[in-house]
C-alpha atoms as a PDB file:
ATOM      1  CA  UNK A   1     121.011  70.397 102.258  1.00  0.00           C
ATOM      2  CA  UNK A   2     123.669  72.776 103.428  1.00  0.00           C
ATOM      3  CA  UNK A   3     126.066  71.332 100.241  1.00  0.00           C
ATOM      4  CA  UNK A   4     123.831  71.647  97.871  1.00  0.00           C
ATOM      5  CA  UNK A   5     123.150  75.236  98.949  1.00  0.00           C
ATOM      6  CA  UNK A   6     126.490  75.460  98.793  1.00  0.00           C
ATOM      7  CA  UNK A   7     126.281  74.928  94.951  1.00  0.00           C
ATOM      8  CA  UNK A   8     123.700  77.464  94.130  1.00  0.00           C
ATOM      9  CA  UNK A   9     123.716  80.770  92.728  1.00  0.00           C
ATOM     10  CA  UNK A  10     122.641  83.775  95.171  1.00  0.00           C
ATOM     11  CA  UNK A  11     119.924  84.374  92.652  1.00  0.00           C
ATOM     12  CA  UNK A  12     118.431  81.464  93.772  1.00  0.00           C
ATOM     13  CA  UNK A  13     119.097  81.559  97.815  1.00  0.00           C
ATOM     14  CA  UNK A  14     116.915  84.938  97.751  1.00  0.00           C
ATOM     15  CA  UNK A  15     114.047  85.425  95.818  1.00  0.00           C
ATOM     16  CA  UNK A  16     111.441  88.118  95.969  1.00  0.00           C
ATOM     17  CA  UNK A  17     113.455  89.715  99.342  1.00  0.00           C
ATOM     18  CA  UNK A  18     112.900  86.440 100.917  1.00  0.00           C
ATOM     19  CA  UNK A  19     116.620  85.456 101.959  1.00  0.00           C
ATOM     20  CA  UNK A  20     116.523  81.679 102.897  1.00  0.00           C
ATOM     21  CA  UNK A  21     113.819  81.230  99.476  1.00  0.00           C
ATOM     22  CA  UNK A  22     115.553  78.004  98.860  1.00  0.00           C
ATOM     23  CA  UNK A  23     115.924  76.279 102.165  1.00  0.00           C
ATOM     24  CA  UNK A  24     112.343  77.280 102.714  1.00  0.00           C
ATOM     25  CA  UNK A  25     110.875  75.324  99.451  1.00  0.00           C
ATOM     26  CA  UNK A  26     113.065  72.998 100.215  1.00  0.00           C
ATOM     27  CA  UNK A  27     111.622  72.136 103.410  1.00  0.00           C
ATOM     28  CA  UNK A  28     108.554  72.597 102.807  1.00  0.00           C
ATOM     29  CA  UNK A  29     108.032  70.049  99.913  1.00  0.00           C
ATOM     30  CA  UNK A  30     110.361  67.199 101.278  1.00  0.00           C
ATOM     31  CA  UNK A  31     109.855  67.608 105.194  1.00  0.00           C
ATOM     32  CA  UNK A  32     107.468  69.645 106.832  1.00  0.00           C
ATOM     33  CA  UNK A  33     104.067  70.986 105.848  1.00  0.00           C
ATOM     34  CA  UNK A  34     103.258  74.397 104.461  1.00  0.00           C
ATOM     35  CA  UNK A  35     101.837  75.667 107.991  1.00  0.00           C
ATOM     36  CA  UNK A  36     105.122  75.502 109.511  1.00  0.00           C
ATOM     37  CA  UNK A  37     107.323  76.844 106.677  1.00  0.00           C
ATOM     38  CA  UNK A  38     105.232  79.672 105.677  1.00  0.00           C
ATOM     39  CA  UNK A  39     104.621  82.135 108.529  1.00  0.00           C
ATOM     40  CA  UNK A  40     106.016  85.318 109.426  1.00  0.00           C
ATOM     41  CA  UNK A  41     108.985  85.478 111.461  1.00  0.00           C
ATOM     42  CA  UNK A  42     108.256  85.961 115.190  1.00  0.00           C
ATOM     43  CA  UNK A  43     110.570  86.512 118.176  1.00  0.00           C
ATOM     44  CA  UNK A  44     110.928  84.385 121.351  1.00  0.00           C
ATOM     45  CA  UNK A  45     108.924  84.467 124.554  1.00  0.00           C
ATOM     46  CA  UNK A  46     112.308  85.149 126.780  1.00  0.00           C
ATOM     47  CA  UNK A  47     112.651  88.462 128.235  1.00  0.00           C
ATOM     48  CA  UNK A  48     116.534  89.695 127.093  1.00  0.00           C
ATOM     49  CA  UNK A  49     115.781  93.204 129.406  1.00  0.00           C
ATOM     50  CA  UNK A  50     115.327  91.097 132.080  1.00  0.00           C
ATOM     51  CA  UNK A  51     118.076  88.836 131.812  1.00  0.00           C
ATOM     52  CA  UNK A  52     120.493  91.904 130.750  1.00  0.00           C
ATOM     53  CA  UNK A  53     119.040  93.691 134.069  1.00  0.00           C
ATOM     54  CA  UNK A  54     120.052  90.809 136.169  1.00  0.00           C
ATOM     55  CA  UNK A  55     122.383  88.357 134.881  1.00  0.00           C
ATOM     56  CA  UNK A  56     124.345  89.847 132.381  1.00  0.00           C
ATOM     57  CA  UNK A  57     124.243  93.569 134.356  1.00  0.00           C
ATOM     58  CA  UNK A  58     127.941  93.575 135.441  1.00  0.00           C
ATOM     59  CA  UNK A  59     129.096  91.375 132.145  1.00  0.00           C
ATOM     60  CA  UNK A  60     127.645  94.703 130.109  1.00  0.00           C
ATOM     61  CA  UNK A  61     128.774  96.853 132.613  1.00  0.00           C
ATOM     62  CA  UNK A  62     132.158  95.930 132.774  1.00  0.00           C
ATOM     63  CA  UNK A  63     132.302  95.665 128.515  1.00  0.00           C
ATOM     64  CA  UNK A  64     130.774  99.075 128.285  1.00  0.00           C
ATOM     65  CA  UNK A  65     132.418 101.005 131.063  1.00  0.00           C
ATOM     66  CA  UNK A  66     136.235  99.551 130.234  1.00  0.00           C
ATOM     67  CA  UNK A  67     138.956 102.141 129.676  1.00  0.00           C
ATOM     68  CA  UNK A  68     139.736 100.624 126.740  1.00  0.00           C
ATOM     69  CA  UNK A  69     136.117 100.903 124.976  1.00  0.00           C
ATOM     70  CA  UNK A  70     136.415 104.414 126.566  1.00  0.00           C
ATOM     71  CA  UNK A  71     139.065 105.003 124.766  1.00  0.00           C
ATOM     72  CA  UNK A  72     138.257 104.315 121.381  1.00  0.00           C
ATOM     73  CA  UNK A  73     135.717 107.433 121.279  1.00  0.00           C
ATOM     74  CA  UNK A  74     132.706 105.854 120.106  1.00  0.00           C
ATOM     75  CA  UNK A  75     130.423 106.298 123.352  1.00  0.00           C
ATOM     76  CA  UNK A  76     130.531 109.227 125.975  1.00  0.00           C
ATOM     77  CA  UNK A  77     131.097 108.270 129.475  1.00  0.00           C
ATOM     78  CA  UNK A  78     128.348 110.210 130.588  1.00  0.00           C
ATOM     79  CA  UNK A  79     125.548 108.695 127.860  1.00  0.00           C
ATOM     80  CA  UNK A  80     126.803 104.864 128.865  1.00  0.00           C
ATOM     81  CA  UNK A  81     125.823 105.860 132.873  1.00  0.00           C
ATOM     82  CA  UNK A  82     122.668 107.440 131.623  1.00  0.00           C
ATOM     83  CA  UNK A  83     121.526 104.328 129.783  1.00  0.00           C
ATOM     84  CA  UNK A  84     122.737 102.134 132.033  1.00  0.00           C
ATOM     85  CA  UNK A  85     121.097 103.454 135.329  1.00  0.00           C
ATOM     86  CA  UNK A  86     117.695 103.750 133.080  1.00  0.00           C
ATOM     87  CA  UNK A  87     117.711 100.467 131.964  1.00  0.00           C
ATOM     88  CA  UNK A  88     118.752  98.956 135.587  1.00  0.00           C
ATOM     89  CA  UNK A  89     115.648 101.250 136.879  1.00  0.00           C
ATOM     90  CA  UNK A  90     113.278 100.140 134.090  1.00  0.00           C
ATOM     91  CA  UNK A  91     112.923 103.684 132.884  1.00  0.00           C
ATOM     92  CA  UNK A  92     114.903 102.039 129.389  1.00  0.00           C
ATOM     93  CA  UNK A  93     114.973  99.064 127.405  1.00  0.00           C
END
């Protein structure tokens, strides 16, 4: 499947805003049954604030807070802290 999608034109991998158009249909007629390949998209059950507010807390700490991202000018020291604590405090998601 992934060769032959390969092969195609763009105009037919998305088709009416629907990226994917192809790989759907394709699925749908020669595997699975329309109830599974046409539904709206929907997000999973895990919780990412709570696993950034526990196990990745220093990982995104340490990334955000480095001298070098610092540095670079795109964030404010002060903002970073801000979101930071609010998040850890569940004031912020």
């Amino acid at each position: 499947m992934v060769e032959l999608s390969l092969k195609l034109s763009p105009a037919l991998l998305i088709k009416f805003m629907q990226t994917k158009f192809m790989a759907g249909k394709l699925l749908e007629e020669m595997l699975f049954p329309a109830s599974i390949t046409i539904r709206s998209k929907f997000g999973f059950s895990s919780s990412l604030k709570e696993w950034y507010r526990r196990d990745l807390k220093s990982f995104v700490t340490s990334i955000l807070m480095d001298k070098r991202t610092l540095q670079r000018g795109c964030f404010r020291k002060v903002h970073i802290e801000k979101i930071l604590r609010e998040h850890s405090e569940g004031k912020r998601d």
